[in-house]
PDB file of N, CA and C in Angstrom:
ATOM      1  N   UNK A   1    -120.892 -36.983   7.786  1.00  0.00           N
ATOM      2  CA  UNK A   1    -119.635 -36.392   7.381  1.00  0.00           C
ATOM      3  C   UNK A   1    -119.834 -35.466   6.190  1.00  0.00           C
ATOM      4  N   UNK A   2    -119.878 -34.179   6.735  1.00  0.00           N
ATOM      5  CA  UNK A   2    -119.931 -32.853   5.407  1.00  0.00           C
ATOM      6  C   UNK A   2    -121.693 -33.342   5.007  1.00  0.00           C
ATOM      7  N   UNK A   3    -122.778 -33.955   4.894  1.00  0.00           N
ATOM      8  CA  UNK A   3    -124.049 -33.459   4.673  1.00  0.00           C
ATOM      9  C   UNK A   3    -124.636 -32.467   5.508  1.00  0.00           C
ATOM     10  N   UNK A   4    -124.307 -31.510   6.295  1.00  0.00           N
ATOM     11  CA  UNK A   4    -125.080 -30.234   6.839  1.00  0.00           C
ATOM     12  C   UNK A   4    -125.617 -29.883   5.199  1.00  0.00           C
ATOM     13  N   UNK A   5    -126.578 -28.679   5.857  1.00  0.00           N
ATOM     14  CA  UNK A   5    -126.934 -28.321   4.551  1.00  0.00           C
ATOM     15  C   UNK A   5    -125.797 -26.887   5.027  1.00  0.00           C
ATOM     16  N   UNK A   6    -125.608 -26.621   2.826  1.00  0.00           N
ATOM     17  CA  UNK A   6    -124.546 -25.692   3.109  1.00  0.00           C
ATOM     18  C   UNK A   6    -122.941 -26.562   2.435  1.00  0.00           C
ATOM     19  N   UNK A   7    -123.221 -27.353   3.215  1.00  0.00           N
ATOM     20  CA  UNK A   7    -121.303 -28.124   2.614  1.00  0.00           C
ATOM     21  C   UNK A   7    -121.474 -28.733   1.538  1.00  0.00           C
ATOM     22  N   UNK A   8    -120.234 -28.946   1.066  1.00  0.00           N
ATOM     23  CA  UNK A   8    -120.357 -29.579  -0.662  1.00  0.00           C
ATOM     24  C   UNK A   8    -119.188 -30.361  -0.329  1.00  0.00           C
ATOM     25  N   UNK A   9    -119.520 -31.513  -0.500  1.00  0.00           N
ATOM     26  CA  UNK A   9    -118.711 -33.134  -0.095  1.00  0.00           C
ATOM     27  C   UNK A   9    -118.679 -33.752  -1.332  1.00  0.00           C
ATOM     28  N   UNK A  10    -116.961 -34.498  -1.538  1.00  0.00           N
ATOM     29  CA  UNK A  10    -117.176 -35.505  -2.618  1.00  0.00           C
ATOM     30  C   UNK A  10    -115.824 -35.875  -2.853  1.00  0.00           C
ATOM     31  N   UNK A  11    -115.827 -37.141  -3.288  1.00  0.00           N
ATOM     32  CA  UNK A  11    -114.521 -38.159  -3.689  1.00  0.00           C
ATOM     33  C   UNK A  11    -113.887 -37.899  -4.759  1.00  0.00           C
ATOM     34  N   UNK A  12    -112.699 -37.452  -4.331  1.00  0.00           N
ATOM     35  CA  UNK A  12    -111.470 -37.236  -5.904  1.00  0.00           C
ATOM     36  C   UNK A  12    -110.971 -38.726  -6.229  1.00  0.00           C
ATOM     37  N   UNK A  13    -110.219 -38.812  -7.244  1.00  0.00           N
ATOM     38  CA  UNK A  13    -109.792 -39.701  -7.874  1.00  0.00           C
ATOM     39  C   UNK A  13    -108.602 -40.331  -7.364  1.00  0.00           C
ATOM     40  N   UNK A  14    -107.856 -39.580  -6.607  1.00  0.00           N
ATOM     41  CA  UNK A  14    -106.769 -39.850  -6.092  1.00  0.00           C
ATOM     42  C   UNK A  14    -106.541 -39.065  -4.639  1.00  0.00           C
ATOM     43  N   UNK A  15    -105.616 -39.978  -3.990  1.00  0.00           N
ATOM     44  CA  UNK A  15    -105.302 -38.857  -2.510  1.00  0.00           C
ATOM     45  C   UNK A  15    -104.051 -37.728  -2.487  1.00  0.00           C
ATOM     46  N   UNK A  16    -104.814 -37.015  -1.701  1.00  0.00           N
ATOM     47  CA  UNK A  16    -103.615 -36.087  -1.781  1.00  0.00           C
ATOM     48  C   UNK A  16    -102.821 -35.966  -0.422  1.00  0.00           C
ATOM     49  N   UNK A  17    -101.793 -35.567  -0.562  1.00  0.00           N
ATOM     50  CA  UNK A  17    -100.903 -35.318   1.057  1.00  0.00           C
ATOM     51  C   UNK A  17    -100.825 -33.840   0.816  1.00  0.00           C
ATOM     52  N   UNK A  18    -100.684 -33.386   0.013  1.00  0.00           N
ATOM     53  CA  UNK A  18     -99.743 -32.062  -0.324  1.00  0.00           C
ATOM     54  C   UNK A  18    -101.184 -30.737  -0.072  1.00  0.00           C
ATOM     55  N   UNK A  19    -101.627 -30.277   1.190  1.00  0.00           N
ATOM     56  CA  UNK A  19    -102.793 -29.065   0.709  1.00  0.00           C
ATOM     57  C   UNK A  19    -102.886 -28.520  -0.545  1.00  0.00           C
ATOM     58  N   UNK A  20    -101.735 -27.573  -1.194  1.00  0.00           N
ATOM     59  CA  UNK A  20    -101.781 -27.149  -2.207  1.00  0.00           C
ATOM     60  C   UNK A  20    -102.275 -28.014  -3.209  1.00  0.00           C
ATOM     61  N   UNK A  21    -101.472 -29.016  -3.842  1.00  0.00           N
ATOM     62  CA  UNK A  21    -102.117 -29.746  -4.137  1.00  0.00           C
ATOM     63  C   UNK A  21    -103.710 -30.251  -4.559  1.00  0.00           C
ATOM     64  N   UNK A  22    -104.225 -30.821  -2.993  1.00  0.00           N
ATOM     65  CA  UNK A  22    -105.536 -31.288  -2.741  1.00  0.00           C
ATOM     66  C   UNK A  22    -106.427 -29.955  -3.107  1.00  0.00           C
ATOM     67  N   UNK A  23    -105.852 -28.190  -2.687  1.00  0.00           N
ATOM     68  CA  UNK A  23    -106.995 -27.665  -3.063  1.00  0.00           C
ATOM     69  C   UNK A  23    -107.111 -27.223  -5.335  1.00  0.00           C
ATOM     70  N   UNK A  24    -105.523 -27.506  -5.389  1.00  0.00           N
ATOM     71  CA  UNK A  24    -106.332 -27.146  -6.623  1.00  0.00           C
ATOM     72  C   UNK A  24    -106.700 -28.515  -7.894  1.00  0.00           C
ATOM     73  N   UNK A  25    -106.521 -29.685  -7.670  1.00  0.00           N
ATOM     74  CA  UNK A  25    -107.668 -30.454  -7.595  1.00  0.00           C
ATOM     75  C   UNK A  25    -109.190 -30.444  -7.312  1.00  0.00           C
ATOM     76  N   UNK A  26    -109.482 -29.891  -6.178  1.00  0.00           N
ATOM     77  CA  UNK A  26    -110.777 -29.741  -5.683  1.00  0.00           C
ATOM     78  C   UNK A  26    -111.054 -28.549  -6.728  1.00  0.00           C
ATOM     79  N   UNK A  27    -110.385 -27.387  -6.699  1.00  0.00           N
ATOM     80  CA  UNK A  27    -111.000 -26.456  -7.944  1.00  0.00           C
ATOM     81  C   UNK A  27    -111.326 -26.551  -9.322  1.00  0.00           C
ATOM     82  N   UNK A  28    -110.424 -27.295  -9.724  1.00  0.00           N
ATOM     83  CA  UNK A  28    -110.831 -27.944 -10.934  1.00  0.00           C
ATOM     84  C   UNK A  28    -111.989 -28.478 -11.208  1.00  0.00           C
ATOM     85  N   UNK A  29    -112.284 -29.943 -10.056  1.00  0.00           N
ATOM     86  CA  UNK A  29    -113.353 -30.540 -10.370  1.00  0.00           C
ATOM     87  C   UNK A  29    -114.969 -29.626 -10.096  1.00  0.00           C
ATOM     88  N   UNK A  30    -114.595 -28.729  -9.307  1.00  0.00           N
ATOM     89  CA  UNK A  30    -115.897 -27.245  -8.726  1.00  0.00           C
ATOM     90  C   UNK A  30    -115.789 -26.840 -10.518  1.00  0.00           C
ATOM     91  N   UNK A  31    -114.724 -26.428 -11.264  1.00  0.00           N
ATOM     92  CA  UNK A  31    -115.188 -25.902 -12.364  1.00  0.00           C
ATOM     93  C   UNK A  31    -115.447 -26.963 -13.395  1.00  0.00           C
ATOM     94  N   UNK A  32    -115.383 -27.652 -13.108  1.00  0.00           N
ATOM     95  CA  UNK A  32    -116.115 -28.717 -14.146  1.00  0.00           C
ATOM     96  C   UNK A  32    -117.334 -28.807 -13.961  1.00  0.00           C
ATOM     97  N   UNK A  33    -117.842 -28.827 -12.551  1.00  0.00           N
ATOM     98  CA  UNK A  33    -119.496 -28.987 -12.662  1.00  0.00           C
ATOM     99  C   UNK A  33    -120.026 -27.799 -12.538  1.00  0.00           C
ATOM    100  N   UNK A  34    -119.596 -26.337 -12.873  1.00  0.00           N
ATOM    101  CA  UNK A  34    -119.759 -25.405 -13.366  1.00  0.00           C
ATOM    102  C   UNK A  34    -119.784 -24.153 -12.554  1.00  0.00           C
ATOM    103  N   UNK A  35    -118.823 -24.683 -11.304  1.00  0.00           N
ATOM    104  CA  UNK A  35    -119.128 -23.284 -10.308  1.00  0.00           C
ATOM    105  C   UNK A  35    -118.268 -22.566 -10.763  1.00  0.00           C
ATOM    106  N   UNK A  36    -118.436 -21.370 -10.259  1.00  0.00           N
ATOM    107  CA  UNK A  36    -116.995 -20.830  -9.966  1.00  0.00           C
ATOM    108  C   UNK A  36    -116.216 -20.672  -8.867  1.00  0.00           C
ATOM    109  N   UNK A  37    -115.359 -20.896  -8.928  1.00  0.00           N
ATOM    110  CA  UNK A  37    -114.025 -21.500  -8.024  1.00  0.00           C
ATOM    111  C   UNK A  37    -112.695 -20.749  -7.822  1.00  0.00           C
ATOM    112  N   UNK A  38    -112.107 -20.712  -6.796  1.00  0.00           N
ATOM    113  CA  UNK A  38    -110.780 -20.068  -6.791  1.00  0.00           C
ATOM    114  C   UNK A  38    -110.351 -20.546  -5.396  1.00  0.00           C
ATOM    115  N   UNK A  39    -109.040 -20.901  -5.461  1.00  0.00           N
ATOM    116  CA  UNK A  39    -108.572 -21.778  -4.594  1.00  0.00           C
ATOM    117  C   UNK A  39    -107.375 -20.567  -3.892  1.00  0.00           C
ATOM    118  N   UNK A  40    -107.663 -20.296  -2.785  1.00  0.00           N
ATOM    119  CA  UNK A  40    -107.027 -18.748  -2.072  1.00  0.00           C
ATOM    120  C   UNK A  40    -106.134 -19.756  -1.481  1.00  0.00           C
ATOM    121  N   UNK A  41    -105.644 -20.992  -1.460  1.00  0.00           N
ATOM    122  CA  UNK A  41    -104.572 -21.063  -0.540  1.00  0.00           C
ATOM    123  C   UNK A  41    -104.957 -20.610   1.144  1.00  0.00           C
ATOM    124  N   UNK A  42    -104.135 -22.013   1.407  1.00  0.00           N
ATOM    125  CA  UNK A  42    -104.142 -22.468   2.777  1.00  0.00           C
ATOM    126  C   UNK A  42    -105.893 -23.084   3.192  1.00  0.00           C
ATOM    127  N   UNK A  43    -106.295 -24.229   2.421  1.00  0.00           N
ATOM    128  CA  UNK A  43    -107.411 -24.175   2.432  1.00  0.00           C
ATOM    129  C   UNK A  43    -109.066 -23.894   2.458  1.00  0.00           C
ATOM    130  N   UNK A  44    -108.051 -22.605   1.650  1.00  0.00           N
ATOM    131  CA  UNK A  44    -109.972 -21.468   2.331  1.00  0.00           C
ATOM    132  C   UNK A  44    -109.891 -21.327   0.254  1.00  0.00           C
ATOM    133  N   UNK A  45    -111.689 -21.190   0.093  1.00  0.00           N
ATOM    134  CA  UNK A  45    -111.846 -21.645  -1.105  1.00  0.00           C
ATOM    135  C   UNK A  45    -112.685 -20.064  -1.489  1.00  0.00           C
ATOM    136  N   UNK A  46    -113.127 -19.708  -2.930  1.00  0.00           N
ATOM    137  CA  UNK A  46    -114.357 -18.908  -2.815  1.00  0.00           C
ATOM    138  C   UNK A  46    -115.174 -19.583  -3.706  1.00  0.00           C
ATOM    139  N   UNK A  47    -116.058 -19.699  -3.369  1.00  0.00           N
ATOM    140  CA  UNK A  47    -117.106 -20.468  -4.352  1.00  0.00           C
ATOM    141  C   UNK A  47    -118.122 -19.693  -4.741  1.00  0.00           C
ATOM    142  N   UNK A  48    -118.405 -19.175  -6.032  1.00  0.00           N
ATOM    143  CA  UNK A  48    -120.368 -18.854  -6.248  1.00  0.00           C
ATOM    144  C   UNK A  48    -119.934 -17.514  -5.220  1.00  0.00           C
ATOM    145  N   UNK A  49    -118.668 -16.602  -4.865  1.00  0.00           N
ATOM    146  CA  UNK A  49    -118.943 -15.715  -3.914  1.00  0.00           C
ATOM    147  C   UNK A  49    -119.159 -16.145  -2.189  1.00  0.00           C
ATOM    148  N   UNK A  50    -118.910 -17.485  -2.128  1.00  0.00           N
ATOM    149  CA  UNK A  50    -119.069 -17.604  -0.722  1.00  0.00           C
ATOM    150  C   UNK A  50    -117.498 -17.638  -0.507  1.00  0.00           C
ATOM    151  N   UNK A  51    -117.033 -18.144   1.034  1.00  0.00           N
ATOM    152  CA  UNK A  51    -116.218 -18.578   1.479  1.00  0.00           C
ATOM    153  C   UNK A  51    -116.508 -19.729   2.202  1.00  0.00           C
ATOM    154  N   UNK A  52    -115.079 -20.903   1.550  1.00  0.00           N
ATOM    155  CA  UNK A  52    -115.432 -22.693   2.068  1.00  0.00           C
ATOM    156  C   UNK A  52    -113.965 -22.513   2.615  1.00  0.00           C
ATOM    157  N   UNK A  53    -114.036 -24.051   3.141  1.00  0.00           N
ATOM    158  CA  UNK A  53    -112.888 -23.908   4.166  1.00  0.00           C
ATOM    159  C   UNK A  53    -113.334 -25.582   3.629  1.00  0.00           C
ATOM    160  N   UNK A  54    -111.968 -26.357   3.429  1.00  0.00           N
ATOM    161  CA  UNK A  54    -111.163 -27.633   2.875  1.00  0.00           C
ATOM    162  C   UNK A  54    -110.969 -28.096   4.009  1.00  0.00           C
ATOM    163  N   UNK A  55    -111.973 -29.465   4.616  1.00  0.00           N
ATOM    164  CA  UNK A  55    -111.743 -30.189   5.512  1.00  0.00           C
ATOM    165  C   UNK A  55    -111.209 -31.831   4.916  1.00  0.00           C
ATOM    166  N   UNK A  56    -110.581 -32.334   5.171  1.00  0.00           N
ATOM    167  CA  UNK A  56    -110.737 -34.025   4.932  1.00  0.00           C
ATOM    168  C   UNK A  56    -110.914 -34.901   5.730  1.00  0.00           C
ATOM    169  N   UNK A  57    -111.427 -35.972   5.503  1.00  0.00           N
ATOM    170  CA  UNK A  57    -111.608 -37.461   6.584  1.00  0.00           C
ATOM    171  C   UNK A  57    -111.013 -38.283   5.558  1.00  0.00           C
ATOM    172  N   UNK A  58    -110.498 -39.383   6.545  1.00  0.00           N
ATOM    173  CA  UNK A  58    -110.248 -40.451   5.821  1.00  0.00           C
ATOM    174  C   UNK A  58    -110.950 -41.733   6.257  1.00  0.00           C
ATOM    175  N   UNK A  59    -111.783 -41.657   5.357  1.00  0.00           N
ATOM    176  CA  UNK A  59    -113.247 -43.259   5.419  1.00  0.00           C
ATOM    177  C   UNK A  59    -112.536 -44.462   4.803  1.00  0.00           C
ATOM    178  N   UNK A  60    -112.580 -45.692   6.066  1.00  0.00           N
ATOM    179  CA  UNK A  60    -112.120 -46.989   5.622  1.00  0.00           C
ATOM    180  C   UNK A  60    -114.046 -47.302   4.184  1.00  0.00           C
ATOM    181  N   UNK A  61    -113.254 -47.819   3.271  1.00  0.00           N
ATOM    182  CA  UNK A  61    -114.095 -48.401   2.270  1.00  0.00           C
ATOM    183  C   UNK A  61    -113.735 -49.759   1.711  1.00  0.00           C
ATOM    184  N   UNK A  62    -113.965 -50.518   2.521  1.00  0.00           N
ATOM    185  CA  UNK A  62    -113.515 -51.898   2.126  1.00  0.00           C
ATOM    186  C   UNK A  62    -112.105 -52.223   2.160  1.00  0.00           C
ATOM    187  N   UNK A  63    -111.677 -52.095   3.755  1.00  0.00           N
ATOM    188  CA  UNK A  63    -110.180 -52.192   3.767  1.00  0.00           C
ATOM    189  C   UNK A  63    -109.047 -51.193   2.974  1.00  0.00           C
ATOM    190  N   UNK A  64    -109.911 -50.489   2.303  1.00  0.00           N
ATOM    191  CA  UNK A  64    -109.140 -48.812   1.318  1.00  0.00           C
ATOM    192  C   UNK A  64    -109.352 -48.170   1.550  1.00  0.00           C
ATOM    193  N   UNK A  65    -108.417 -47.432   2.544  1.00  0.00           N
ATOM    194  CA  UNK A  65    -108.581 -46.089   2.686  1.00  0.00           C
ATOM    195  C   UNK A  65    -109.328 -44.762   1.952  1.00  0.00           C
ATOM    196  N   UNK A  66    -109.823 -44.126   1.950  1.00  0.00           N
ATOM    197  CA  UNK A  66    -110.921 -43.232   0.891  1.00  0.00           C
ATOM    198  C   UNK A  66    -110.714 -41.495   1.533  1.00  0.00           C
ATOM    199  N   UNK A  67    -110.452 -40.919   0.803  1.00  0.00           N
ATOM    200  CA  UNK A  67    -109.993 -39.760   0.994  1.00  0.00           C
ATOM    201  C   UNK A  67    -111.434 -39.032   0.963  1.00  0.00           C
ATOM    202  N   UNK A  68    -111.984 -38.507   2.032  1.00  0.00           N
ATOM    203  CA  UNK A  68    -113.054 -37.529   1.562  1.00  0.00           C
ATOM    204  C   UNK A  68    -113.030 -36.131   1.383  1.00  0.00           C
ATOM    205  N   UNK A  69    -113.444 -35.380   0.733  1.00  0.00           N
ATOM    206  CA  UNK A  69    -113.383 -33.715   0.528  1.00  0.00           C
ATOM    207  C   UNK A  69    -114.422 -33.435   1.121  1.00  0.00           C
ATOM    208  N   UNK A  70    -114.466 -32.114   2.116  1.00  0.00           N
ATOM    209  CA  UNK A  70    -115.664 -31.499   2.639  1.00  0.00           C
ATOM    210  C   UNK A  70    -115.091 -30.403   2.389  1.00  0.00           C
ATOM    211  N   UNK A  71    -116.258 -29.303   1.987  1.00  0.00           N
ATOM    212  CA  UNK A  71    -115.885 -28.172   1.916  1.00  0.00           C
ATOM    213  C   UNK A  71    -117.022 -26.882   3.029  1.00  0.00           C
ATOM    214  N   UNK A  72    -116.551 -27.200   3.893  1.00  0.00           N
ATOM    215  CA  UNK A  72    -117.438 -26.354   5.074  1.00  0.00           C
ATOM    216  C   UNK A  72    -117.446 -25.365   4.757  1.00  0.00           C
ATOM    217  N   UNK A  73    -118.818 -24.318   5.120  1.00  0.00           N
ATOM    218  CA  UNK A  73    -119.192 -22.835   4.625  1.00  0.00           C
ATOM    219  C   UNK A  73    -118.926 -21.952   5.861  1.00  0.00           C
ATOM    220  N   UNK A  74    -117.868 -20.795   5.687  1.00  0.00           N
ATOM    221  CA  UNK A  74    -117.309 -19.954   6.557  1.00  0.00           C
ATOM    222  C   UNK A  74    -118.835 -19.103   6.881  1.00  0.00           C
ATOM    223  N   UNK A  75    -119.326 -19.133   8.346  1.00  0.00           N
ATOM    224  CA  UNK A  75    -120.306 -17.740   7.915  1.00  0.00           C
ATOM    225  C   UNK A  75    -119.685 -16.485   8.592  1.00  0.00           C
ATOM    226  N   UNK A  76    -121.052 -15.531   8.096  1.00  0.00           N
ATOM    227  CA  UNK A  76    -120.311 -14.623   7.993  1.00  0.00           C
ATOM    228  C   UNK A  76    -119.500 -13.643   8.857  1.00  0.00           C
ATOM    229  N   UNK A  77    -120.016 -14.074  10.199  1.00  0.00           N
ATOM    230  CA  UNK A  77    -119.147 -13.272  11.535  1.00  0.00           C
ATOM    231  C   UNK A  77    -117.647 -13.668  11.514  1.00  0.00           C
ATOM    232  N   UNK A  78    -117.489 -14.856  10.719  1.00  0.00           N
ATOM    233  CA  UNK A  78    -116.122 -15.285  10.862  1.00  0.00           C
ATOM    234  C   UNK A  78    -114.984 -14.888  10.049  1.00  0.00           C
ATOM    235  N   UNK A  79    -116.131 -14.105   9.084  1.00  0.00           N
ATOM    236  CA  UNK A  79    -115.458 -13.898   7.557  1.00  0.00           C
ATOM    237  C   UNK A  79    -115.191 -12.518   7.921  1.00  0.00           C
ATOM    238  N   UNK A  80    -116.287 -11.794   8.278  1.00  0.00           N
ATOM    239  CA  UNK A  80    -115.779 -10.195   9.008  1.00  0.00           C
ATOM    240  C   UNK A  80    -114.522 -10.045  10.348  1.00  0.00           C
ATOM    241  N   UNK A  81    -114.582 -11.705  10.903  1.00  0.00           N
ATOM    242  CA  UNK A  81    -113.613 -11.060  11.914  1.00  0.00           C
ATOM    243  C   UNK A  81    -112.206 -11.194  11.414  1.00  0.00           C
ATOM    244  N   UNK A  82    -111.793 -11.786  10.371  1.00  0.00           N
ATOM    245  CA  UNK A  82    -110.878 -12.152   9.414  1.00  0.00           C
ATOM    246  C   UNK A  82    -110.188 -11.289   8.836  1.00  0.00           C
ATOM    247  N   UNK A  83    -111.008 -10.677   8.017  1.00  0.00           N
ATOM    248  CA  UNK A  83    -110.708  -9.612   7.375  1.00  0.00           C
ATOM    249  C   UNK A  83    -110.405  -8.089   7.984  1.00  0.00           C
ATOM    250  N   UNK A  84    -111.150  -7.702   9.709  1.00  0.00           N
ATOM    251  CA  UNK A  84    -110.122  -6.844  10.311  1.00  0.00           C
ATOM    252  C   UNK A  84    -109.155  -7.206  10.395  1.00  0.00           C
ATOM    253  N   UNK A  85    -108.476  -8.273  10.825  1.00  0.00           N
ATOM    254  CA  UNK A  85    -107.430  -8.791  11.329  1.00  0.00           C
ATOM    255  C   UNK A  85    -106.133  -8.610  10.452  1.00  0.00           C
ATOM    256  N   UNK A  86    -106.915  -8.597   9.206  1.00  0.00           N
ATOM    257  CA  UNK A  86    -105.794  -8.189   7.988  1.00  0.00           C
ATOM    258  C   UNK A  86    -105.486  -6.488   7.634  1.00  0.00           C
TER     259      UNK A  86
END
């Protein structure tokens, strides 16, 4: 779940329901461990100049539910076909 190489996976402190929300949480904690981050709304992220895309699972952990963050890496045919579209 989210170890490809490429994705950046990891457990927030709390769950979120709300996207907005969940992504700017997730940006925060990206600029704490020193990336740079910007949270474009509707789950698409830019990181370091890439483009991530905000997946979640929810992993039973001892009868507790566990919110996971994956942040999958857009490549780049997907990112060019995107941006005609706009």
């Amino acid at each position: 779940m989210g170890y490809r190489k490429g994705y950046i996976s990891f457990n927030l402190k709390y769950r979120y329901y709300s996207l907005n929300d969940h992504g700017k949480a997730v940006e925060e904690k990206l600029k704490n461990q020193g990336k740079s981050a910007v949270y474009e709304g509707h789950g698409y992220f830019l990181i370091d100049g890439e483009t991530f895309m905000l997946v979640t699972r929810t992993l039973p952990m001892g009868g507790v539910p566990l919110q996971r963050t994956i942040l999958k890496p857009l490549n780049k045919s997907r990112e060019m076909a995107t941006s005609k579209e706009e």
